[in-house]
Protein backbone atom coordinates (compact mmCIF):
# COMPACT_ATOMS: atom_id res chain seq x y z
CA UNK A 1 48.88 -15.42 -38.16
CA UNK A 2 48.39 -13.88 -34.84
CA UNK A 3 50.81 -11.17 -33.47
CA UNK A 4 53.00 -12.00 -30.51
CA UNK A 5 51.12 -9.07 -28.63
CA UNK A 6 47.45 -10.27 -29.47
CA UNK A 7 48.58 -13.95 -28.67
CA UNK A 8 49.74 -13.25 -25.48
CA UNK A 9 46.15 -11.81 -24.27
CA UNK A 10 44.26 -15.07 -25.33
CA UNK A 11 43.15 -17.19 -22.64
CA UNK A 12 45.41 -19.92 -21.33
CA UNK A 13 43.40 -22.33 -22.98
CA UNK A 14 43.53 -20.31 -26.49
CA UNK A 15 47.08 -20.19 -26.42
CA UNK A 16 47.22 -24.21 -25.45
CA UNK A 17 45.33 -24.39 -28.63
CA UNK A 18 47.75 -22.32 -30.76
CA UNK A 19 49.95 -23.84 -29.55
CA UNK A 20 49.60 -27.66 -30.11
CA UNK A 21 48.79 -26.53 -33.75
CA UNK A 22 52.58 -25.36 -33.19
CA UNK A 23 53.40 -28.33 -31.79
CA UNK A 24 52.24 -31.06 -34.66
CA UNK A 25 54.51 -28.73 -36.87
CA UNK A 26 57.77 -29.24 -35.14
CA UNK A 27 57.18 -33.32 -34.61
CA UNK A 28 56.51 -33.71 -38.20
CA UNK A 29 59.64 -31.34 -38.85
CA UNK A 30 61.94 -32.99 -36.65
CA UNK A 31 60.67 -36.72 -37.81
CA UNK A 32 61.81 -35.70 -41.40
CA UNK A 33 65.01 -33.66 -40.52
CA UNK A 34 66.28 -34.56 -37.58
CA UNK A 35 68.90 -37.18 -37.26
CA UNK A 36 68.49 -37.77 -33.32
CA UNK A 37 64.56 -37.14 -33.47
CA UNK A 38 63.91 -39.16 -36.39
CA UNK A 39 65.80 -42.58 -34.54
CA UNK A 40 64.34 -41.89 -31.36
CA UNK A 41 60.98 -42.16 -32.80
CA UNK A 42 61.96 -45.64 -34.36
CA UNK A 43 63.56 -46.62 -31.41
CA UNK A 44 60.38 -45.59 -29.29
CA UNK A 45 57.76 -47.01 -31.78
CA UNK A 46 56.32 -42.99 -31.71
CA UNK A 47 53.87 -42.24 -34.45
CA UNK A 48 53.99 -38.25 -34.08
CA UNK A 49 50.34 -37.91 -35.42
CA UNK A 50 49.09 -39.13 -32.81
CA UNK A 51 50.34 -36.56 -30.23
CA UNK A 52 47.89 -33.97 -30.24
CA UNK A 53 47.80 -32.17 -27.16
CA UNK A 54 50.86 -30.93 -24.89
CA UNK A 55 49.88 -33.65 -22.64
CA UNK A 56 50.61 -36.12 -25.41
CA UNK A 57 54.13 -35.30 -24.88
CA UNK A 58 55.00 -37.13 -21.98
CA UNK A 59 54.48 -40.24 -24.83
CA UNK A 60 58.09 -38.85 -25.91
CA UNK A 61 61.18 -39.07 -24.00
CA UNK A 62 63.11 -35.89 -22.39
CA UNK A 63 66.40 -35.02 -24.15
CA UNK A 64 68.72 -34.19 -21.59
CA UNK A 65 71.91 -32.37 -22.01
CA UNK A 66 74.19 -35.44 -22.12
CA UNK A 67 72.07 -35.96 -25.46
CA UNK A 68 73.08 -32.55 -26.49
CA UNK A 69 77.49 -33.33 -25.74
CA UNK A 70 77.42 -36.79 -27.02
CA UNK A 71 74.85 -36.03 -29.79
CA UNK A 72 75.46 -32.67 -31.04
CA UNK A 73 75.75 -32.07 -34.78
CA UNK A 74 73.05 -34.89 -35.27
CA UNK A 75 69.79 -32.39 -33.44
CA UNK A 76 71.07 -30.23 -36.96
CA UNK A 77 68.51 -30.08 -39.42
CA UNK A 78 69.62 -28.63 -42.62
CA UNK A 79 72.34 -28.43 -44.70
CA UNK A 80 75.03 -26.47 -44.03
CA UNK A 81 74.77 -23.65 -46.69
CA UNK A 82 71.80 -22.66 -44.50
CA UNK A 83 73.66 -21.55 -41.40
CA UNK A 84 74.52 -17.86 -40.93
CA UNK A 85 75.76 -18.24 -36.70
CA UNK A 86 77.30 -20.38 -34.42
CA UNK A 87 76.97 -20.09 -30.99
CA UNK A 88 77.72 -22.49 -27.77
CA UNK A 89 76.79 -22.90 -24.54
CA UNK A 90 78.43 -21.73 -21.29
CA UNK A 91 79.33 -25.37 -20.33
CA UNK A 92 78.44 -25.03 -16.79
CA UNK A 93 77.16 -28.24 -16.30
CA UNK A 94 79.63 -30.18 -18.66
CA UNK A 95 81.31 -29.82 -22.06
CA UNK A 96 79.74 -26.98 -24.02
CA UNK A 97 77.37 -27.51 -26.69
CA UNK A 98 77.11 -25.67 -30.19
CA UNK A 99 74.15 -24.90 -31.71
CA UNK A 100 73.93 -23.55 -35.46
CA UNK A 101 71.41 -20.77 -36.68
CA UNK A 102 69.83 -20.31 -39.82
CA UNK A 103 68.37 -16.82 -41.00
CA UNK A 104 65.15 -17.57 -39.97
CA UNK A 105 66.56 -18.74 -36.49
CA UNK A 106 68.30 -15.42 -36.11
CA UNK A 107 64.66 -13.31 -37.11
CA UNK A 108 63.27 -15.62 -34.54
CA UNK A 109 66.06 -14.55 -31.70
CA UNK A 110 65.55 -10.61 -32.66
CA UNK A 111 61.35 -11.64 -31.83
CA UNK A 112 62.60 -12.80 -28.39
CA UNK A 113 64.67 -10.38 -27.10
CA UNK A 114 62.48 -7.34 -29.07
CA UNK A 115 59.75 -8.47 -26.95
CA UNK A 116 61.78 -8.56 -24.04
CA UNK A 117 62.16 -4.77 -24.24
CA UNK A 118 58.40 -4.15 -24.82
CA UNK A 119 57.90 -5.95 -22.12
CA UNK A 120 59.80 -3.85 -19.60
CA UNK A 121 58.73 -0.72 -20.95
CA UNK A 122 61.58 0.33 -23.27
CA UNK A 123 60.71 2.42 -26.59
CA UNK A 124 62.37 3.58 -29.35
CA UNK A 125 63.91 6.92 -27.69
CA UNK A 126 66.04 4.32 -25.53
CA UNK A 127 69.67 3.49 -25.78
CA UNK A 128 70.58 0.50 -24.07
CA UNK A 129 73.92 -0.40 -23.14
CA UNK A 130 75.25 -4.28 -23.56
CA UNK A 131 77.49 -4.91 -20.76
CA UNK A 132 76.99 -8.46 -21.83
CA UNK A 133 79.76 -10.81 -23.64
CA UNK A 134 78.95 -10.29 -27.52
CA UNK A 135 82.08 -12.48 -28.21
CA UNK A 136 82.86 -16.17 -27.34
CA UNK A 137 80.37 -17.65 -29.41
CA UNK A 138 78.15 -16.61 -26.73
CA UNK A 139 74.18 -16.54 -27.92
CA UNK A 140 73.08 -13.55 -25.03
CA UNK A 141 74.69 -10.90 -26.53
CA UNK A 142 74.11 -11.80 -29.74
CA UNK A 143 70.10 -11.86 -28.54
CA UNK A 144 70.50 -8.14 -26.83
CA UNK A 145 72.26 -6.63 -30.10
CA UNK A 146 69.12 -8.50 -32.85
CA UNK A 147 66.95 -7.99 -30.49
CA UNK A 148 67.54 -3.72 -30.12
CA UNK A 149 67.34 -4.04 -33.73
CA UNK A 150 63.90 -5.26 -34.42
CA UNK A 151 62.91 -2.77 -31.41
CA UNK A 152 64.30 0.22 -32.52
CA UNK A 153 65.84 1.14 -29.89
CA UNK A 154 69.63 2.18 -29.77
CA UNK A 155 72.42 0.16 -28.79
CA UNK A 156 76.05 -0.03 -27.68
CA UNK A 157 78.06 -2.62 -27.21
CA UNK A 158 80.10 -1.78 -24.40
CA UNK A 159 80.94 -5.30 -23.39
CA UNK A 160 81.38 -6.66 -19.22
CA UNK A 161 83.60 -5.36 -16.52
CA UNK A 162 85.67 -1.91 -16.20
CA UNK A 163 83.22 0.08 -14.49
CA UNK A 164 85.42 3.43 -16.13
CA UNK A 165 84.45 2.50 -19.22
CA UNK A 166 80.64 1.92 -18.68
CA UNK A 167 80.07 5.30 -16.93
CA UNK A 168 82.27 6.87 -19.33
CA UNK A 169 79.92 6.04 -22.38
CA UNK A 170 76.79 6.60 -20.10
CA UNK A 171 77.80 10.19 -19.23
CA UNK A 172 79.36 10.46 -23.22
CA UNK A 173 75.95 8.23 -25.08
CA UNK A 174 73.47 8.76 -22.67
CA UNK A 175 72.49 5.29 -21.86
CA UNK A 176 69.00 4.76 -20.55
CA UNK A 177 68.68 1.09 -20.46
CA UNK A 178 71.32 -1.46 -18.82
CA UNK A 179 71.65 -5.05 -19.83
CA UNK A 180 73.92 -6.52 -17.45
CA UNK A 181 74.63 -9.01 -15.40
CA UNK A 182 73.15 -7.73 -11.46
CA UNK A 183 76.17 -7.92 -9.06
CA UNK A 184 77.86 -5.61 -11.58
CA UNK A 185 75.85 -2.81 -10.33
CA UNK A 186 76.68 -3.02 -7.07
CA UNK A 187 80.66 -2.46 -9.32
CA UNK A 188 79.03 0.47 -10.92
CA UNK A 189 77.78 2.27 -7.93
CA UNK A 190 80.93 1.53 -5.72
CA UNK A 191 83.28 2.83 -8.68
CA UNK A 192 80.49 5.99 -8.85
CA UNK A 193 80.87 6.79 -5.52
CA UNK A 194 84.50 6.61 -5.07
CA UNK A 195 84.82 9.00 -8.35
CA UNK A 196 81.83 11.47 -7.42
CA UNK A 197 79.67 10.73 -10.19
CA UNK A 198 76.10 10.97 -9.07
CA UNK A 199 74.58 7.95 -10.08
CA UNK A 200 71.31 8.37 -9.34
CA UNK A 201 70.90 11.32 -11.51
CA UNK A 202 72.66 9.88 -14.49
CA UNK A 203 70.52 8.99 -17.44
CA UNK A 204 69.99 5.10 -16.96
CA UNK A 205 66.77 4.30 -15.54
CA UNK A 206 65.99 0.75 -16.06
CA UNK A 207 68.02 -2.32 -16.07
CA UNK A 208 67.50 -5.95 -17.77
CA UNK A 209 69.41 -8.22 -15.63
CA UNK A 210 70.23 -12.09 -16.49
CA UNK A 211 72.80 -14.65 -15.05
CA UNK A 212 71.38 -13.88 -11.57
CA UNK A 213 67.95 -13.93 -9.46
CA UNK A 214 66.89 -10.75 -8.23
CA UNK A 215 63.41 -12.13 -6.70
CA UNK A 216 62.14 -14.28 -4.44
CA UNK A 217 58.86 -16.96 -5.25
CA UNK A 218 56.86 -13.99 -3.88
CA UNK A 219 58.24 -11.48 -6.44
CA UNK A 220 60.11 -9.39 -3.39
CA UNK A 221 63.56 -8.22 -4.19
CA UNK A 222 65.62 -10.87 -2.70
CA UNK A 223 69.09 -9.49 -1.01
CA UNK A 224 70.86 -8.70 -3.96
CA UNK A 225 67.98 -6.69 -5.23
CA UNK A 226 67.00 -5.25 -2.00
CA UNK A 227 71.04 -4.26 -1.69
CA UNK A 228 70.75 -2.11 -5.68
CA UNK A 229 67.59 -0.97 -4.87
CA UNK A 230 68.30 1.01 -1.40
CA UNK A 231 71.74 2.13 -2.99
CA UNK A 232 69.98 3.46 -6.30
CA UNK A 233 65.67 3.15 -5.90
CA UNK A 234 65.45 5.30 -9.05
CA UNK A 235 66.40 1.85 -11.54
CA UNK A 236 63.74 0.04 -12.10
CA UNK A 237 65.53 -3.38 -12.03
CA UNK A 238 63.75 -6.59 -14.38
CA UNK A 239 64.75 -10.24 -14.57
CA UNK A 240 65.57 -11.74 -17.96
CA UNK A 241 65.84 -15.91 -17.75
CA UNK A 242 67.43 -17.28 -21.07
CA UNK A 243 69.17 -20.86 -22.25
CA UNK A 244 71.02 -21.23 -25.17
CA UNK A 245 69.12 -24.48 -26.02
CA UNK A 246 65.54 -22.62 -26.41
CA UNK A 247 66.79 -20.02 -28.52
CA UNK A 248 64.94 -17.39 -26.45
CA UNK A 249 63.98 -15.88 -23.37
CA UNK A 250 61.24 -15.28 -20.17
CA UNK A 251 61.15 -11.66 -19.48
CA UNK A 252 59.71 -9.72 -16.56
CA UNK A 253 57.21 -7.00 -17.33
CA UNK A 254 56.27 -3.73 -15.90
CA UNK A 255 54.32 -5.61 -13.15
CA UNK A 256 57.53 -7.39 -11.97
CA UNK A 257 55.72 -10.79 -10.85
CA UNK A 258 57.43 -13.28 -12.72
CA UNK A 259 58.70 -13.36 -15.89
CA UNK A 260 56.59 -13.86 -18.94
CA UNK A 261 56.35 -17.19 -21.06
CA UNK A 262 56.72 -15.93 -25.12
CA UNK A 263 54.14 -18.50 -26.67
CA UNK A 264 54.26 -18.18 -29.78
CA UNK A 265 58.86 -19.69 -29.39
CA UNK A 266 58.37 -22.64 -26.79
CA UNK A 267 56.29 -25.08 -25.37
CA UNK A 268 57.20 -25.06 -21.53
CA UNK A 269 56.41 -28.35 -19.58
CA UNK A 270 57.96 -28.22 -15.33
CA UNK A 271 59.10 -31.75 -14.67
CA UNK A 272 59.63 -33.73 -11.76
CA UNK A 273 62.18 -36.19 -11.10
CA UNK A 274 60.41 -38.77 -12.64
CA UNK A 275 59.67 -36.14 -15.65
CA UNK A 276 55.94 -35.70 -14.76
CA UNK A 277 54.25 -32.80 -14.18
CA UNK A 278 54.27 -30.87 -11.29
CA UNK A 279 51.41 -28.30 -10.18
CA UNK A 280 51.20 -24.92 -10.22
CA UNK A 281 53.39 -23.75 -6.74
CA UNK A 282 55.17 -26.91 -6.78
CA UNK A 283 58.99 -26.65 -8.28
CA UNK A 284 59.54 -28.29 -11.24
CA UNK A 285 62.30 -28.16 -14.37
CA UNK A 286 62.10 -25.98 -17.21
CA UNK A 287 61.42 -28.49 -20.17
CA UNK A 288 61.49 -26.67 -23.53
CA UNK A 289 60.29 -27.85 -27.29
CA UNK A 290 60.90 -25.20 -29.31
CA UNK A 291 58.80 -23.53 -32.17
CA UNK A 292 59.99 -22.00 -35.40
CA UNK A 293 63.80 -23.20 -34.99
CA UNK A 294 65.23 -24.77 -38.39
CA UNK A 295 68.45 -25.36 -37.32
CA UNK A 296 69.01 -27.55 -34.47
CA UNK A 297 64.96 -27.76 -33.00
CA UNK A 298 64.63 -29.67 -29.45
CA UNK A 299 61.97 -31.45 -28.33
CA UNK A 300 61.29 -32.05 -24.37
CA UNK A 301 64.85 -30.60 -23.60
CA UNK A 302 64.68 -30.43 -19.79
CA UNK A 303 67.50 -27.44 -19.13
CA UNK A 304 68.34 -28.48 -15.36
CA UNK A 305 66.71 -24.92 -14.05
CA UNK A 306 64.14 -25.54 -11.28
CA UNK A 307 61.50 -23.06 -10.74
CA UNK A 308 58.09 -22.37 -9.88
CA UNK A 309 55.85 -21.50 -12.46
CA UNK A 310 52.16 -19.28 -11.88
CA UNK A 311 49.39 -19.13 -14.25
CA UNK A 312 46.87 -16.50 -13.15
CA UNK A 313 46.65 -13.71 -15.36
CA UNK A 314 48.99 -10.62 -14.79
CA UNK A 315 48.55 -6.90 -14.04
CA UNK A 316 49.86 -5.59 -17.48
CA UNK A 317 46.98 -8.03 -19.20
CA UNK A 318 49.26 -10.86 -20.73
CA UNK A 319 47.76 -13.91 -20.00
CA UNK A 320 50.63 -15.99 -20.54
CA UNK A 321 52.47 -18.56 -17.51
CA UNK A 322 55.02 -16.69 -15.92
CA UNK A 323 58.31 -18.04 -14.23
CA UNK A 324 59.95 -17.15 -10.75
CA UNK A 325 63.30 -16.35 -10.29
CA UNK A 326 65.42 -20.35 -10.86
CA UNK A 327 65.90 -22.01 -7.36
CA UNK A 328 68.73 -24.24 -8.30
CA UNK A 329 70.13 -25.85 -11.46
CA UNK A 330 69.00 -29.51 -11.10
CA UNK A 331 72.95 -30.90 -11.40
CA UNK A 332 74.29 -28.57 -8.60
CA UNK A 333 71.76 -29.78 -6.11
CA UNK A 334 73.62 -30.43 -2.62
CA UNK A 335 72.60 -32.77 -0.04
CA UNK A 336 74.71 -31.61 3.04
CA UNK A 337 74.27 -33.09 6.63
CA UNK A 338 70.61 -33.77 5.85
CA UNK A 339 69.48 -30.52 4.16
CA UNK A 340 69.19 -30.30 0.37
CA UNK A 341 70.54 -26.73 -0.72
CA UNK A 342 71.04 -25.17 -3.89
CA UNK A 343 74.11 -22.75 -4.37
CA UNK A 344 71.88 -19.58 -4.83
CA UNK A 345 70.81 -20.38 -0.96
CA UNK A 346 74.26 -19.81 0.14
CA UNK A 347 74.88 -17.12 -2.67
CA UNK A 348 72.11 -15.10 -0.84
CA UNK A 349 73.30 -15.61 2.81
CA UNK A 350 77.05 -14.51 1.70
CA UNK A 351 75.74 -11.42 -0.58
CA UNK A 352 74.13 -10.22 2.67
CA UNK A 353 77.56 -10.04 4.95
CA UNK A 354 79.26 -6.37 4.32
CA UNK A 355 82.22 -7.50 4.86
CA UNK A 356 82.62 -10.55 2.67
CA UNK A 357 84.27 -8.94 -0.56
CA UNK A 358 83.69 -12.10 -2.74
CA UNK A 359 83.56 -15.83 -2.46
CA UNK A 360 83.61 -19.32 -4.15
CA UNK A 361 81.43 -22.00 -3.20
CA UNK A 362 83.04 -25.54 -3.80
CA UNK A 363 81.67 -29.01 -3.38
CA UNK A 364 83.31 -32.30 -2.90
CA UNK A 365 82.54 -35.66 -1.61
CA UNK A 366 83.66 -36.45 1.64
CA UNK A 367 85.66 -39.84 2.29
CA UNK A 368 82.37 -41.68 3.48
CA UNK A 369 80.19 -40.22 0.09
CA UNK A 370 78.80 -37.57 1.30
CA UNK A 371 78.51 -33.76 0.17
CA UNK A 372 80.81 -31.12 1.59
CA UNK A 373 80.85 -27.45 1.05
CA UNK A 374 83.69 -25.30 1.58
CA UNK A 375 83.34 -21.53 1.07
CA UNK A 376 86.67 -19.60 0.08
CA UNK A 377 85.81 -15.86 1.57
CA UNK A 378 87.32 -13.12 0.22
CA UNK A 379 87.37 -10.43 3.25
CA UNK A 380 89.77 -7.56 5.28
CA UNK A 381 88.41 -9.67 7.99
CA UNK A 382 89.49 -12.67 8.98
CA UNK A 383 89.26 -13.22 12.35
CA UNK A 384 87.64 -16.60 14.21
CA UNK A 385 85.27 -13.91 15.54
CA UNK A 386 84.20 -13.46 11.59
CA UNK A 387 84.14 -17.15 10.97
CA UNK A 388 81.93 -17.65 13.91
CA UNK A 389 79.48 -14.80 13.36
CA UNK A 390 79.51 -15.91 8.97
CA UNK A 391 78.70 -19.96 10.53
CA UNK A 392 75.87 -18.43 13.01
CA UNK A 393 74.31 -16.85 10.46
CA UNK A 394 74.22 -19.72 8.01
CA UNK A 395 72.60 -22.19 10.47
CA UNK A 396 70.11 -19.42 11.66
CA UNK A 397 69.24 -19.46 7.62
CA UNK A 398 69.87 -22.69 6.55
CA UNK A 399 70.19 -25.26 9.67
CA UNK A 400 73.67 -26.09 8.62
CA UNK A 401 77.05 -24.28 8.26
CA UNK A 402 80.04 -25.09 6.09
CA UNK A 403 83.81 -25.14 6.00
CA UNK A 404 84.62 -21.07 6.04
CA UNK A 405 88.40 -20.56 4.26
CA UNK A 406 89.60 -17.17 4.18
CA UNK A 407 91.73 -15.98 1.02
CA UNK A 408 93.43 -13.32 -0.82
CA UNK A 409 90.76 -11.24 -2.27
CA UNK A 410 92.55 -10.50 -5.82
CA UNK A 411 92.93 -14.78 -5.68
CA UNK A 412 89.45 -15.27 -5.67
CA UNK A 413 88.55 -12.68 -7.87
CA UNK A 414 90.73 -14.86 -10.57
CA UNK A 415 89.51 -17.83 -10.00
CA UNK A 416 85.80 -16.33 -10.52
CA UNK A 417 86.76 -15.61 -13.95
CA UNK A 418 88.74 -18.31 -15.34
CA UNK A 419 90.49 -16.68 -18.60
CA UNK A 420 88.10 -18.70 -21.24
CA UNK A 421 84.93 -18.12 -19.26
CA UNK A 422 81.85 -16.03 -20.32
CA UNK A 423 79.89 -15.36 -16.96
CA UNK A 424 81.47 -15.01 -13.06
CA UNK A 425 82.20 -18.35 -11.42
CA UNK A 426 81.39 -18.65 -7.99
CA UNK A 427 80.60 -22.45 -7.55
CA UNK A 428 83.08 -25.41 -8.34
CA UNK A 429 81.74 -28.75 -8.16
CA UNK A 430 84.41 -31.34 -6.98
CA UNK A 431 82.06 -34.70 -6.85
């Protein structure tokens, strides 16, 4: 059995080979186990032994995540003595899904997220600190804690928000690792500075960020990153890209250009519209079967995340695909006076304005059926001056400019964390 390590410095056509070996393993799994698999391959006259290759796939339909709501319990494979965990998803494109892990499903998580800190350069001396939800059924935290495990590496669980707290255990622990959500930085510095603790000489030195892009296709820090860089340029800041539904994760390495495809846990197909293939460069949707899962394996799950994928071999001599940073989730996809957007365009237009505080993006369709956007600013300034300059700068950026409300700062900063939600809500989809 080859080591994740050795496997990932194969050739791309090596590890195609591993991995349709993989591959015929999970069909023949999820024939026999799987309630949804093993009808949709009745329904769909599919004989599993006779895809061989990943390109054999397409020969199977996606599963989409209305399959997962409506479906659920019947993607569960085993018995239910079997299952140690349950975790769901965030729901952010519909009701939230839960998925069920065995103990083997739970070794296989610790893999993922263990390699996610090799990856980055962490080693045993570390001590990272969660500033992740570890609660809520919520399968990311759960991933960081296993995963720190299997490393070696130290751990506490600090949890999200009140920036006291976190530089209170970093100057008390000596935390040398953050896994966090991005923006929150930019919460840790401000608090830092108005307190006079001197950031940049504290002991954290790297941080593993998910929920939020921090690149651009060209692996350049996009605004947000640019924004923690210049504020703190000694934290060396890497991209983490998780679902619930794959049951693991892409992880930037010390190169930082892109974030690196783990094998020997998923096959990864990019998907157009019509759910063929799209090229190398050309943006396509994550579609994940996984390997190894027991509990609640999917096959072809697209995940709605559209990115660009890139295949030549990296600097740190993995050989595996890599990922960019995710250009739009495939459901939030706006279509306003012409121009197709995705929320993360606006996102990085509004995260560039000093004196927008915070903001919520909401969509709705108009009385004739088309897209609007209206974006609720949180700012000390809210002049027509303000709106103006905020509307100039989104058509010099985008061609277009929305609706610009002004509100109460502390009113937004509710409604971006609803009291049952896991991760800061900044769009709201209305259509």
């Amino acid at each position: 059995m080859l080591d994740s390590d050795t496997l990932q410095k194969l050739s791309l056509p090596e590890i195609k080979l591993f991995q349709e070996k993989k591959m015929a393993e999970i069909l023949a799994y999820v024939e026999a186990c799987s309630p949804y698999y093993k009808e949709l391959f009745i329904r769909e006259k599919i004989n599993v032994s006779h895809i061989k290759t990943i390109e054999d796939l397409q020969h199977i339909p996606v599963t989409t995540k209305q399959d997962l709501q409506v479906r659920n319990m019947d993607f569960l494979c085993v018995p239910g003595e079997q299952l140690l965990d349950y975790v769901t998803t965030s729901g952010t494109l519909g009701e939230p899904v839960t998925f069920a892990l065995t103990k083997n499903d739970l070794e296989r998580l610790s893999l993922s997220e263990s390699l996610s800190y090799q990856y980055c350069g962490c080693t045993q001396d570390d001590i990272i600190q969660l500033m992740v939800t570890n609660d809520r059924a919520f399968m990311a935290g759960l991933a960081c804690l296993l995963g720190s495990f299997k490393f070696g590496s130290g751990i506490i669980r600090v949890g999200n928000g009140i920036p006291e707290l976190q530089w209170n255990t970093i100057k008390k622990i000596h935390s040398t690792v953050l896994n966090c959500v991005p923006s929150f930085i930019l919460k840790l510095i401000e608090f830092a500075e108005a307190h006079g603790i001197d950031y940049r000489k504290s002991s954290v030195n790297k941080a593993i960020c998910v929920g939020e892009s921090l690149r651009n296709n060209d692996h350049t820090l996009n605004v947000l990153g640019e924004k923690i860089q210049s504020l703190w340029p000694e934290l060396k800041l890497y991209t983490n890209y998780a679902s619930t539904e794959m049951q693991s994760s892409f992880n930037e390495c010390e190169a930082q250009c892109g974030a690196h495809h783990k094998p020997n846990l998923t096959i990864v197909e990019f998907l157009d519209d019509n759910n063929k293939p799209v090229a190398e460069g050309e943006p396509g949707e994550i579609t994940v079967t996984t390997l190894g899962v027991e509990g609640m394996p999917l096959v072809r799950f697209k995940t709605g995340d559209i990115c660009l994928h890139f295949e030549e071999p990296c600097a740190c001599g993995r050989n595996s695909f890599r990922i960019g940073p995710i250009i739009g989730r495939k459901g939030q996809m706006i279509k306003y006076k012409g121009t197709t957007l995705y929320p993360a365009a606006l996102y990085d237009i509004l995260d560039n304005i000093p004196a927008v505080e915070n903001y919520i993006v909401e969509v709705y369709t108009s009385t004739i059926g088309t897209d609007n956007i209206c974006i609720r600013v949180g700012s000390r300034n809210n002049s027509e001056l303000f709106v103006k300059q905020i509307k100039d700068l989104f058509r010099s950026k985008i061609r277009v400019a929305p609706e610009i409300l002004f509100e109460p700062i502390e009113l937004i900063a509710r409604k971006q964390m609803p009291p049952l939600s896991r991760k800061l809500v900044k769009f709201y989809d209305y259509r």
